[in-house]
PDB file of N, CA and C in Angstrom:
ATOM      1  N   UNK A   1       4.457  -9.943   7.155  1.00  0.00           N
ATOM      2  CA  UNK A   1       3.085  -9.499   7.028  1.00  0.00           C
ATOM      3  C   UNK A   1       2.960  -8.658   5.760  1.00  0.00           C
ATOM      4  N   UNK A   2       2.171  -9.096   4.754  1.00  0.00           N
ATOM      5  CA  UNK A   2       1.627  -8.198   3.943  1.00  0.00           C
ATOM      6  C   UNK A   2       0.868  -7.988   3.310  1.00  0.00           C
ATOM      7  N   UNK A   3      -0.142  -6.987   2.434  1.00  0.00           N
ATOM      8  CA  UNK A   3      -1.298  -6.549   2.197  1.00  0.00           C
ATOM      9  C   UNK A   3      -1.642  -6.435   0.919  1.00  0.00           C
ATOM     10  N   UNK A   4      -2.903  -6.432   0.479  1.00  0.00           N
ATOM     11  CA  UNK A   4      -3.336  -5.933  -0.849  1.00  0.00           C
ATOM     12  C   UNK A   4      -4.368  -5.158  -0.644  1.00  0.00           C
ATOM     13  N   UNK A   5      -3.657  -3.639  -1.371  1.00  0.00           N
ATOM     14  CA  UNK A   5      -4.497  -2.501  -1.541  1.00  0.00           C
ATOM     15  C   UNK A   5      -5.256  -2.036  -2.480  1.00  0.00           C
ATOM     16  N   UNK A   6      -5.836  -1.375  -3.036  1.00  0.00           N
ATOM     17  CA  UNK A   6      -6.217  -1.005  -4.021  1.00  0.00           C
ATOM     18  C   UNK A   6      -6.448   0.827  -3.938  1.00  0.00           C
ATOM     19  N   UNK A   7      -5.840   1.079  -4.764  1.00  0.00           N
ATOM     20  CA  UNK A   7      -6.095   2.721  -4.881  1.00  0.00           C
ATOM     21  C   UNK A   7      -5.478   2.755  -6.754  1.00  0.00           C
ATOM     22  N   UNK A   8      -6.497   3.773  -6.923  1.00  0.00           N
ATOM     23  CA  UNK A   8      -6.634   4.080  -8.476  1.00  0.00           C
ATOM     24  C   UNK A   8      -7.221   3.520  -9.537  1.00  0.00           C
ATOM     25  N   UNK A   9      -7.701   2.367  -9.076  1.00  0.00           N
ATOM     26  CA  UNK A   9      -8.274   1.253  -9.305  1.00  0.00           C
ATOM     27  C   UNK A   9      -7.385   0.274  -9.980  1.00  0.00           C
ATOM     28  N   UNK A  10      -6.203   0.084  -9.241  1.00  0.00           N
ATOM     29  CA  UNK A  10      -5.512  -1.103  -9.066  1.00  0.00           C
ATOM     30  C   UNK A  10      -4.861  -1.710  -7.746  1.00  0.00           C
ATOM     31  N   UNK A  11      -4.456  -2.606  -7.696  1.00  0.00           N
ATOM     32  CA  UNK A  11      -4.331  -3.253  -6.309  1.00  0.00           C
ATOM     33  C   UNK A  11      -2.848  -3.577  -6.672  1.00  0.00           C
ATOM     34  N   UNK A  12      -2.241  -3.724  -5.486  1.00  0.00           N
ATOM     35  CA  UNK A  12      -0.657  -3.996  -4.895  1.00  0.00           C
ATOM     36  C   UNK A  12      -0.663  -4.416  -3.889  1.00  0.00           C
ATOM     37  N   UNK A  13       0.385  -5.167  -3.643  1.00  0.00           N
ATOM     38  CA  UNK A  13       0.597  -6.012  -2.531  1.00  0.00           C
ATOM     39  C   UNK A  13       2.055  -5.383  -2.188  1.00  0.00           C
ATOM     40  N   UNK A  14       1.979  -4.494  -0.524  1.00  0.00           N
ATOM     41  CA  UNK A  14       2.742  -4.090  -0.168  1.00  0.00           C
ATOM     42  C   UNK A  14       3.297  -4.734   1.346  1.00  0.00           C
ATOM     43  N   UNK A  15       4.114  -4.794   1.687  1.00  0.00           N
ATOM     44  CA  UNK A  15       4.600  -5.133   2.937  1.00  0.00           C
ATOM     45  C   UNK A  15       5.450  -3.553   3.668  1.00  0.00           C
ATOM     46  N   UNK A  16       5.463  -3.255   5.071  1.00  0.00           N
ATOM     47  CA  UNK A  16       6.166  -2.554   6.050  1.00  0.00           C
ATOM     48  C   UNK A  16       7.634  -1.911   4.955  1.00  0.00           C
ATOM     49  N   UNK A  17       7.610  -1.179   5.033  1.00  0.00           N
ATOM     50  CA  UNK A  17       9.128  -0.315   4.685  1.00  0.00           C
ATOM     51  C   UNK A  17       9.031  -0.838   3.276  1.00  0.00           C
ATOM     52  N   UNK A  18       8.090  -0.868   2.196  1.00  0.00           N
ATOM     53  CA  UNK A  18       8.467  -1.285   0.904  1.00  0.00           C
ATOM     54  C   UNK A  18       7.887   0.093   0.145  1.00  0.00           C
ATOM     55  N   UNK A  19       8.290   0.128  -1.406  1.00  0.00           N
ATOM     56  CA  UNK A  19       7.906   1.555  -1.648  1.00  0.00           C
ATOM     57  C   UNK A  19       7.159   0.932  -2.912  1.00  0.00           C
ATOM     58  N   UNK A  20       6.178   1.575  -3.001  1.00  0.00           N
ATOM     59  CA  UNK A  20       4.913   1.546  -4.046  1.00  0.00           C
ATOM     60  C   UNK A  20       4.980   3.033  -4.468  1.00  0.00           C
ATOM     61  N   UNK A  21       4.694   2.730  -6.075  1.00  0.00           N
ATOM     62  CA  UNK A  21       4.330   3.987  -7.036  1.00  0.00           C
ATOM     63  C   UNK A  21       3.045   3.638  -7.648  1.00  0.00           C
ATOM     64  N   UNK A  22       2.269   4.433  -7.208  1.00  0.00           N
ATOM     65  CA  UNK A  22       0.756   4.833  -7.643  1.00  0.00           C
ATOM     66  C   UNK A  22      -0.059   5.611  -7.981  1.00  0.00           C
ATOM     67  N   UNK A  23      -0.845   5.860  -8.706  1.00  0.00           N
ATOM     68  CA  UNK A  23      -1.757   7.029  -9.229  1.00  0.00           C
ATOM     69  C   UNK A  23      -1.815   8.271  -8.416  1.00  0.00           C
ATOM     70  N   UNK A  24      -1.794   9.374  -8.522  1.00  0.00           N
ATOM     71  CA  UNK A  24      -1.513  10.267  -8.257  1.00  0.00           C
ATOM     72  C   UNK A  24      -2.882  10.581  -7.221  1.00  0.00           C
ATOM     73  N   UNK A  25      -2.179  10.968  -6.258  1.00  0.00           N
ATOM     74  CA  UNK A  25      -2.924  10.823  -4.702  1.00  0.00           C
ATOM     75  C   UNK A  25      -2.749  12.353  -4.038  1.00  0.00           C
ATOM     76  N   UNK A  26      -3.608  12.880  -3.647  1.00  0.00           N
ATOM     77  CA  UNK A  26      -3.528  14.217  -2.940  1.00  0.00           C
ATOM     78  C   UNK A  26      -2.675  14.411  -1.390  1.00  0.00           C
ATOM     79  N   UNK A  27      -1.746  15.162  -1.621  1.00  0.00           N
ATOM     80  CA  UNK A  27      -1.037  15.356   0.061  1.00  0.00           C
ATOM     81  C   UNK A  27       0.367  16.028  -0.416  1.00  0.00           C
ATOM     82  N   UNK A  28       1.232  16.470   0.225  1.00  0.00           N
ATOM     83  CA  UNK A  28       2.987  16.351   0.238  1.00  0.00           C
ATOM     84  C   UNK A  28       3.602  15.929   0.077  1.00  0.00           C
ATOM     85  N   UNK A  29       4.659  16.545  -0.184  1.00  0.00           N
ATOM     86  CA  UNK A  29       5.732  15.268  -0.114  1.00  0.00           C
ATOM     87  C   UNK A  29       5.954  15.153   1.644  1.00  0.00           C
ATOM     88  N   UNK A  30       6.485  14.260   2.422  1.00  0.00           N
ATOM     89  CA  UNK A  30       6.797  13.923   3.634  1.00  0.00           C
ATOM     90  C   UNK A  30       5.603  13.754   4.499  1.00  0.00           C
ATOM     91  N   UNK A  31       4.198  14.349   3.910  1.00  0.00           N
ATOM     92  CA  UNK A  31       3.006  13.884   4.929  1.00  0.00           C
ATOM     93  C   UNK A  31       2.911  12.605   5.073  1.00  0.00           C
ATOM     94  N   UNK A  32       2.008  11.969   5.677  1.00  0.00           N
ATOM     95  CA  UNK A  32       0.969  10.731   5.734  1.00  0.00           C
ATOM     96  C   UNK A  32      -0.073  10.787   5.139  1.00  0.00           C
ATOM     97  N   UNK A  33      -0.167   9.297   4.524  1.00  0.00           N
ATOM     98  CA  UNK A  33      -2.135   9.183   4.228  1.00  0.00           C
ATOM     99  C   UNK A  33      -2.733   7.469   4.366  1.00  0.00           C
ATOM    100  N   UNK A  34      -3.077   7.459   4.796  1.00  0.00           N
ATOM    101  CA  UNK A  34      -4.134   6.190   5.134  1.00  0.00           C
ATOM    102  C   UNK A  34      -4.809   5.749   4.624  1.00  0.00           C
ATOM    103  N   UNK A  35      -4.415   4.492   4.168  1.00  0.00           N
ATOM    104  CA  UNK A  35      -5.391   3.622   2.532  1.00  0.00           C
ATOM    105  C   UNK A  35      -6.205   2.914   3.388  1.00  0.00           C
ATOM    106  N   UNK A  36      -7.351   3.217   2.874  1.00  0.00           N
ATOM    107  CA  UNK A  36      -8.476   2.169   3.538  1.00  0.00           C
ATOM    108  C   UNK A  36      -9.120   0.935   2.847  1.00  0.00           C
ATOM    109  N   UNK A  37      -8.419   1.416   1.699  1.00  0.00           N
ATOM    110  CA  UNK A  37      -9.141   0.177   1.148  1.00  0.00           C
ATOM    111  C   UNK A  37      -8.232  -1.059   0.809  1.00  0.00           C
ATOM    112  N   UNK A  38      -8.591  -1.926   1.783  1.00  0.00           N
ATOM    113  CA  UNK A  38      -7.654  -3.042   2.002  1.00  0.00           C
ATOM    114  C   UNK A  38      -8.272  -4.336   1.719  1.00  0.00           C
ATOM    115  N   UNK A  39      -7.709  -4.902   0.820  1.00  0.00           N
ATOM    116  CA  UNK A  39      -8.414  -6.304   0.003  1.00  0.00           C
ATOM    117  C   UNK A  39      -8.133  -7.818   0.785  1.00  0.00           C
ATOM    118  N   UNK A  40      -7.054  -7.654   1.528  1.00  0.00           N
ATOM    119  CA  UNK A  40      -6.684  -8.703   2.420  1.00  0.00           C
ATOM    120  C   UNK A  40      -5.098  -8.389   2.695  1.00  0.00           C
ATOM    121  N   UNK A  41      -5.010  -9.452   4.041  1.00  0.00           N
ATOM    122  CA  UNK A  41      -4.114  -9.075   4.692  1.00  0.00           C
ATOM    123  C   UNK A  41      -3.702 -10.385   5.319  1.00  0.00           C
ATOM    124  N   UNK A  42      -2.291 -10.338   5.413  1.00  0.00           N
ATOM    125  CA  UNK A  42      -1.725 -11.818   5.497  1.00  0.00           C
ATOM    126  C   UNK A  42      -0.576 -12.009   6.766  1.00  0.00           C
ATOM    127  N   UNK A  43      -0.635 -12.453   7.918  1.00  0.00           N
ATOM    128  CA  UNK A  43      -0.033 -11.948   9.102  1.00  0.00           C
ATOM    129  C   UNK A  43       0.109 -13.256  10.121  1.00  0.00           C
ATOM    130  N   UNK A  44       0.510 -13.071  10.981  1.00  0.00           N
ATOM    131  CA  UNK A  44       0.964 -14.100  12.304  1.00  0.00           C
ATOM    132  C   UNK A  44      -0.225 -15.358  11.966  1.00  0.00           C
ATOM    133  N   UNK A  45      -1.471 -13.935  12.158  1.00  0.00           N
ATOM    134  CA  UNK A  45      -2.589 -14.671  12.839  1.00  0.00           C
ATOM    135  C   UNK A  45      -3.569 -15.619  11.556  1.00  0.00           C
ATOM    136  N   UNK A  46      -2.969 -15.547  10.413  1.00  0.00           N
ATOM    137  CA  UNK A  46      -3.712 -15.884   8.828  1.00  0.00           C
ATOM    138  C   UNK A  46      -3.769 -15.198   8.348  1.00  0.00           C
ATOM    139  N   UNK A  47      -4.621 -15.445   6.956  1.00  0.00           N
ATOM    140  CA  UNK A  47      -5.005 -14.829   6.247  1.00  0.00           C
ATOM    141  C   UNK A  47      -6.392 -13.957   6.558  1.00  0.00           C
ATOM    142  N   UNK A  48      -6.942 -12.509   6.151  1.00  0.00           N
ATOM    143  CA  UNK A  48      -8.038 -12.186   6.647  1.00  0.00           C
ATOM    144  C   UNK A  48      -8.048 -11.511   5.111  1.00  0.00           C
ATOM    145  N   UNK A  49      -9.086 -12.301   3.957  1.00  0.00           N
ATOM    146  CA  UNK A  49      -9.576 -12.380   2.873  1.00  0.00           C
ATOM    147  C   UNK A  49     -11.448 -10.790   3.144  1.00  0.00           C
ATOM    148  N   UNK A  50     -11.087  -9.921   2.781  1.00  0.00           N
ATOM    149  CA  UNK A  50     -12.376  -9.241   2.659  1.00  0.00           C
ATOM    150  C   UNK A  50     -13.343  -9.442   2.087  1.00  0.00           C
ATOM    151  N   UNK A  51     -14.304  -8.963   2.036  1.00  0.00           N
ATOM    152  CA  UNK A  51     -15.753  -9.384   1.336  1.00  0.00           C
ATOM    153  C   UNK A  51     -16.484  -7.867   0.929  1.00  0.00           C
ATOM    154  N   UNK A  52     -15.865  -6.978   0.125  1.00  0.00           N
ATOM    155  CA  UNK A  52     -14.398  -7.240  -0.442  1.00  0.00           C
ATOM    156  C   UNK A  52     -13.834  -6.266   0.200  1.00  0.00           C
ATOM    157  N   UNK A  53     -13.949  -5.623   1.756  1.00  0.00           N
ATOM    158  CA  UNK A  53     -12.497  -5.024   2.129  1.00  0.00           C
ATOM    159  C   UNK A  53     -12.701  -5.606   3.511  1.00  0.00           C
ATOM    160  N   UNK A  54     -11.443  -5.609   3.486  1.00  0.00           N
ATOM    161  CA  UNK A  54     -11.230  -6.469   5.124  1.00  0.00           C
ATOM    162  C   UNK A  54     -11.574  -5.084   6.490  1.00  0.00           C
ATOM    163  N   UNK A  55     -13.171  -5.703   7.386  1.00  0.00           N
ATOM    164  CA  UNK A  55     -13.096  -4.318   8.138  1.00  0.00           C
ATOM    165  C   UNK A  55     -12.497  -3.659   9.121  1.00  0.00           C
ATOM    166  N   UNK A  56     -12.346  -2.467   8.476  1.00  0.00           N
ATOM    167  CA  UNK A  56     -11.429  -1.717  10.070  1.00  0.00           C
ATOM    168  C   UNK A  56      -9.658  -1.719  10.025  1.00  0.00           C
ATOM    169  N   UNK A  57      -9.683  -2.246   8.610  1.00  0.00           N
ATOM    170  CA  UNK A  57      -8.188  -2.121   8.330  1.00  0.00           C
ATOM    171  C   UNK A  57      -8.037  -0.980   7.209  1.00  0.00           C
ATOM    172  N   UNK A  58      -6.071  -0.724   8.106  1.00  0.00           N
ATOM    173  CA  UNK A  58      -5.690   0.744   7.275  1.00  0.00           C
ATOM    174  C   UNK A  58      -4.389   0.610   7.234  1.00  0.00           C
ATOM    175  N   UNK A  59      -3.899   0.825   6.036  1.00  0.00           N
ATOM    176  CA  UNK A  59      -2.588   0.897   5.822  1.00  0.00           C
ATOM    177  C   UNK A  59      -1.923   2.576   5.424  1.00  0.00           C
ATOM    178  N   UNK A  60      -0.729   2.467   6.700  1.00  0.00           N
ATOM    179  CA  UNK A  60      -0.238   3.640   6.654  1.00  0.00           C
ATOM    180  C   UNK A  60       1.139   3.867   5.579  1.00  0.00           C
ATOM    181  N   UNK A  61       0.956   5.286   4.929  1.00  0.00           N
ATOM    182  CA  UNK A  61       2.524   5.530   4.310  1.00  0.00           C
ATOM    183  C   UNK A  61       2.382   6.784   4.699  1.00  0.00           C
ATOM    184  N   UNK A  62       4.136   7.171   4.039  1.00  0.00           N
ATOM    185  CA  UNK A  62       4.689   8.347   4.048  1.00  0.00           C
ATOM    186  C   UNK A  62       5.092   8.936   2.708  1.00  0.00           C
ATOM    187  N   UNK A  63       4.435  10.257   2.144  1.00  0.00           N
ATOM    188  CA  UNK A  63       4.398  10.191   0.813  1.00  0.00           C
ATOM    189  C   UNK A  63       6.248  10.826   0.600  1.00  0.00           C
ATOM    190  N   UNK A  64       6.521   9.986  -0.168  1.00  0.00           N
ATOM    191  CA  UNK A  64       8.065  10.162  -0.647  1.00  0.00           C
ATOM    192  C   UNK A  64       8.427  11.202  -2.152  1.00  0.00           C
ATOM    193  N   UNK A  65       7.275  10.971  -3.329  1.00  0.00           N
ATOM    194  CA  UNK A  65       7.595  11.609  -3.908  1.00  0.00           C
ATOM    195  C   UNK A  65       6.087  12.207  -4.863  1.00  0.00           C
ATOM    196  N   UNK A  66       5.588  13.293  -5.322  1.00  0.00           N
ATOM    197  CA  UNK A  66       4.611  13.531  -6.348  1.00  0.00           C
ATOM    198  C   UNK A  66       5.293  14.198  -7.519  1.00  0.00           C
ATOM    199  N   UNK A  67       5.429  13.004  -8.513  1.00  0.00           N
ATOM    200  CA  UNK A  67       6.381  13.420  -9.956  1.00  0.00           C
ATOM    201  C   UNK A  67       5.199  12.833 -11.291  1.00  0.00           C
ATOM    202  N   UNK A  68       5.532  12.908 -12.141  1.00  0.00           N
ATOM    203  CA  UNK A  68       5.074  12.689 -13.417  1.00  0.00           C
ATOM    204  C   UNK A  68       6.169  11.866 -14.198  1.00  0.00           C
ATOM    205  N   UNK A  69       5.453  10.856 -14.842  1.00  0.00           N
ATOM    206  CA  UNK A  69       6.584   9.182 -15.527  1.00  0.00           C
ATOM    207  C   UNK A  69       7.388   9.791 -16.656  1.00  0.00           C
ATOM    208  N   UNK A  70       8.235   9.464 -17.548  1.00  0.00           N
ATOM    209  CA  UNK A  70       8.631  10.312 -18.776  1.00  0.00           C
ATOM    210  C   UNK A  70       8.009  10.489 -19.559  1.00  0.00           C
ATOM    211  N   UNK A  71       8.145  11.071 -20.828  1.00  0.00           N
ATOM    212  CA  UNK A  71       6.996  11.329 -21.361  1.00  0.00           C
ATOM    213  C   UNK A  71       7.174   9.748 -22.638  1.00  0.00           C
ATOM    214  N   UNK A  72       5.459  10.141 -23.463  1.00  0.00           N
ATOM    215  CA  UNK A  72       5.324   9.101 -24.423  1.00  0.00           C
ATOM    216  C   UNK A  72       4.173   9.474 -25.513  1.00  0.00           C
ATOM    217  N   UNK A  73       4.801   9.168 -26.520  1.00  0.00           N
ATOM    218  CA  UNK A  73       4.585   9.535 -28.073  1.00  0.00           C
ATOM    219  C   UNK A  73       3.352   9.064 -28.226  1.00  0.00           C
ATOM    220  N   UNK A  74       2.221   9.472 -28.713  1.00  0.00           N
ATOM    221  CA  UNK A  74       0.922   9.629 -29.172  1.00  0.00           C
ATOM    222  C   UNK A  74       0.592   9.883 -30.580  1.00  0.00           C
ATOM    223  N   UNK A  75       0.640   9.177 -31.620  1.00  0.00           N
ATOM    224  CA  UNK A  75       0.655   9.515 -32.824  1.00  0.00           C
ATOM    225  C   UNK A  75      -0.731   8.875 -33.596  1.00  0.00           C
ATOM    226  N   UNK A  76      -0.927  10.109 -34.268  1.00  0.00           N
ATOM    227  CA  UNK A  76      -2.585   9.130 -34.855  1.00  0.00           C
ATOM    228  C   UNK A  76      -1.967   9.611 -36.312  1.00  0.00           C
ATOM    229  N   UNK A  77      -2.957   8.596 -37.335  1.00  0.00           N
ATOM    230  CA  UNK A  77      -2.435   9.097 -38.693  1.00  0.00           C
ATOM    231  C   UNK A  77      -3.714   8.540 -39.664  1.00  0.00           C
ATOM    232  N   UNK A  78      -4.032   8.883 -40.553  1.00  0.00           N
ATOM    233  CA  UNK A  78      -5.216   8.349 -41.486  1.00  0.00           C
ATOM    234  C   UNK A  78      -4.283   8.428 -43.237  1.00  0.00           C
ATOM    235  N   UNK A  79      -4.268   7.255 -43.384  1.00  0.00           N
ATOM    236  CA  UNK A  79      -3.860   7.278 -44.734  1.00  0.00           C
ATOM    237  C   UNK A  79      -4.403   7.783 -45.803  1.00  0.00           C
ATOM    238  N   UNK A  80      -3.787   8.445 -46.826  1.00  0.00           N
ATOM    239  CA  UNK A  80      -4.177   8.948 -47.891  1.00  0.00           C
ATOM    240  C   UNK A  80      -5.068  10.180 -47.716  1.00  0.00           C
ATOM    241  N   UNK A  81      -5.122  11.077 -46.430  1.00  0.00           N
ATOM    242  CA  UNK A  81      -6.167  12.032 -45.982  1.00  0.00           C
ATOM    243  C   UNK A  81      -5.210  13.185 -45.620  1.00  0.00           C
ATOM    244  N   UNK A  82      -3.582  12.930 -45.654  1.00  0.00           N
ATOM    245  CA  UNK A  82      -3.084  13.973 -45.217  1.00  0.00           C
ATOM    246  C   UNK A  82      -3.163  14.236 -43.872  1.00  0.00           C
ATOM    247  N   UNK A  83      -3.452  13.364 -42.852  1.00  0.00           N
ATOM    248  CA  UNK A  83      -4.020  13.719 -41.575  1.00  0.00           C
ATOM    249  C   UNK A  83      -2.845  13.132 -40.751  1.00  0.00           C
ATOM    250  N   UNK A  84      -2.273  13.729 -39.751  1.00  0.00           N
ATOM    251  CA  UNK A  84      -1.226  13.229 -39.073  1.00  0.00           C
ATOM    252  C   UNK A  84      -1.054  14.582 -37.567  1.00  0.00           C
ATOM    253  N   UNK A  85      -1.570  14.040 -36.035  1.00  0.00           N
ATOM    254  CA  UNK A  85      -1.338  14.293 -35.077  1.00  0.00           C
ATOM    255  C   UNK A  85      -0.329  13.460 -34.016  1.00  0.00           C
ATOM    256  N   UNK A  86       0.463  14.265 -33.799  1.00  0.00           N
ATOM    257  CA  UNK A  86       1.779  14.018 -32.328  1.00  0.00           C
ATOM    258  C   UNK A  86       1.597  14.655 -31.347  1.00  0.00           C
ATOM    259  N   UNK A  87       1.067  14.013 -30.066  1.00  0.00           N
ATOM    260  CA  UNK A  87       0.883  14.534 -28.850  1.00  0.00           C
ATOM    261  C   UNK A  87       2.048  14.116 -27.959  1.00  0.00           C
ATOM    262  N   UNK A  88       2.053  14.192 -26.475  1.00  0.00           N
ATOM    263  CA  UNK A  88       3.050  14.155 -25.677  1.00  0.00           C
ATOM    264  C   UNK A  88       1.894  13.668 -24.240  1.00  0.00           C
ATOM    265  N   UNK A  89       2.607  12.296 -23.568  1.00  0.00           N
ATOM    266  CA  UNK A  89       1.756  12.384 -22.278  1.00  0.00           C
ATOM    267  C   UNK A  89       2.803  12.150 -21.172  1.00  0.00           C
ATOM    268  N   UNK A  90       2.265  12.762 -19.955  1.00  0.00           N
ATOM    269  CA  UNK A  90       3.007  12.103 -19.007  1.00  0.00           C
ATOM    270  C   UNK A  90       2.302  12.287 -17.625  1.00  0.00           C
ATOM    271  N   UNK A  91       2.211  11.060 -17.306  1.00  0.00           N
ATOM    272  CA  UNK A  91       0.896  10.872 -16.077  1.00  0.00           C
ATOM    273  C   UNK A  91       1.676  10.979 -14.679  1.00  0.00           C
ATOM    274  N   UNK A  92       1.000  11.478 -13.921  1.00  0.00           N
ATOM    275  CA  UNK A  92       1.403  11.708 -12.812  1.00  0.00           C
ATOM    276  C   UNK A  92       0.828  10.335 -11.548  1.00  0.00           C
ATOM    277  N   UNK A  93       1.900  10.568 -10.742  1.00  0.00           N
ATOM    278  CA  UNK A  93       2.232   9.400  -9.777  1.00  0.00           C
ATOM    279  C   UNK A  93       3.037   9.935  -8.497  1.00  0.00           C
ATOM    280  N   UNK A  94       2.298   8.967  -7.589  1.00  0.00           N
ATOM    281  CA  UNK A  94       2.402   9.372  -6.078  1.00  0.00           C
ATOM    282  C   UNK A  94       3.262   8.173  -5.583  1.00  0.00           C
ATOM    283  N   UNK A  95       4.806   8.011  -5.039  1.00  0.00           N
ATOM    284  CA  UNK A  95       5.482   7.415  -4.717  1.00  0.00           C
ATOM    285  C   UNK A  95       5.437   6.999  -3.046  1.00  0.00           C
ATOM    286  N   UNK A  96       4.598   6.042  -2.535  1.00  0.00           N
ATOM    287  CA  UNK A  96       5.084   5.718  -1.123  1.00  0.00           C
ATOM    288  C   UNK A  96       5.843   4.999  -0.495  1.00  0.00           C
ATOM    289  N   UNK A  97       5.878   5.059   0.497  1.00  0.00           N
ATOM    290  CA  UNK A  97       7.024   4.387   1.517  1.00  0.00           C
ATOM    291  C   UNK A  97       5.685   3.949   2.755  1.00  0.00           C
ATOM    292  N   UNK A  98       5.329   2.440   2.659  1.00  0.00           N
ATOM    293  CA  UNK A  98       4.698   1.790   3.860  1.00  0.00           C
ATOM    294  C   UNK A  98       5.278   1.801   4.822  1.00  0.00           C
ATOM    295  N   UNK A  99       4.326   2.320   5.747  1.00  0.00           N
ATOM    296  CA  UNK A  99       4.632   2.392   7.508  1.00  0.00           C
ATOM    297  C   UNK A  99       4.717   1.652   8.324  1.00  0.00           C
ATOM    298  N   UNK A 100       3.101   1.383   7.653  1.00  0.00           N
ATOM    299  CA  UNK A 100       2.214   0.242   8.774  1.00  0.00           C
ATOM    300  C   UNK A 100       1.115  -0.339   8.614  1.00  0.00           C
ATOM    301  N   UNK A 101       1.088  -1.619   8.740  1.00  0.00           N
ATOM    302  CA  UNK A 101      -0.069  -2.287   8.547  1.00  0.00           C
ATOM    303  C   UNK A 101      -0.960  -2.147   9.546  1.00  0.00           C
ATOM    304  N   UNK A 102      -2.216  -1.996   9.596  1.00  0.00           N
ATOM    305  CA  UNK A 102      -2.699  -2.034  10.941  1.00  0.00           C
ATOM    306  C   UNK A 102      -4.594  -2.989  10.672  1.00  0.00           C
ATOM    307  N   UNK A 103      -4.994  -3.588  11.563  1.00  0.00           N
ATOM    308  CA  UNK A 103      -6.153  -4.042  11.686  1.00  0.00           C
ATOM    309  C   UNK A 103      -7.015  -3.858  12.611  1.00  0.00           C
ATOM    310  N   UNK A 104      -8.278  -4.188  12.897  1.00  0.00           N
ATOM    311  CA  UNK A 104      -8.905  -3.579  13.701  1.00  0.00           C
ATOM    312  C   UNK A 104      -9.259  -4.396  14.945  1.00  0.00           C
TER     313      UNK A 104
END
């Protein structure tokens, strides 16, 4: 059985005990949180395709980690102007561990 979610405004297709890294999501480390927004879901019983979220379905995790990716070089430059900026980014991301699929 497995699902396509969308949070951050991208979608993944996760199955039971698999671990997804995604946009940085509010909670703990070791809490729960409940994605509701579920694009379809694929199981015993078929496919159940949303229009566009499938209703009454929720997919459970357990948040495993809230870290930030390594960092990455940002360089702007304008020729012949003397102009030259180096920044530093590093975006933060919410690591889960799927629980449970569930439907309604």
């Amino acid at each position: 059985m497995y699902a396509i979610i969308e949070t951050g405004g991208k979608q993944y297709r996760v199955e039971t005990g698999s671990l997804v890294q995604v946009e940085s999501l509010p909670g703990e480390v070791g809490g729960t949180i409940e994605i509701g927004q579920v694009r379809l879901i694929h199981g015993e019983n078929g496919m159940l395709v949303g229009q566009p979220l499938v209703k009454g379905a929720t997919v459970k995790a357990e948040i495993i980690a809230q870290d930030r990716t390594r960092s990455i070089t940002i360089f702007k430059k304008q020729r012949r102007k003397n102009y030259r900026r180096t920044r530093g980014h590093r975006q933060g991301f919410t690591k889960l561990r799927i629980t449970g699929i569930e439907t309604a």
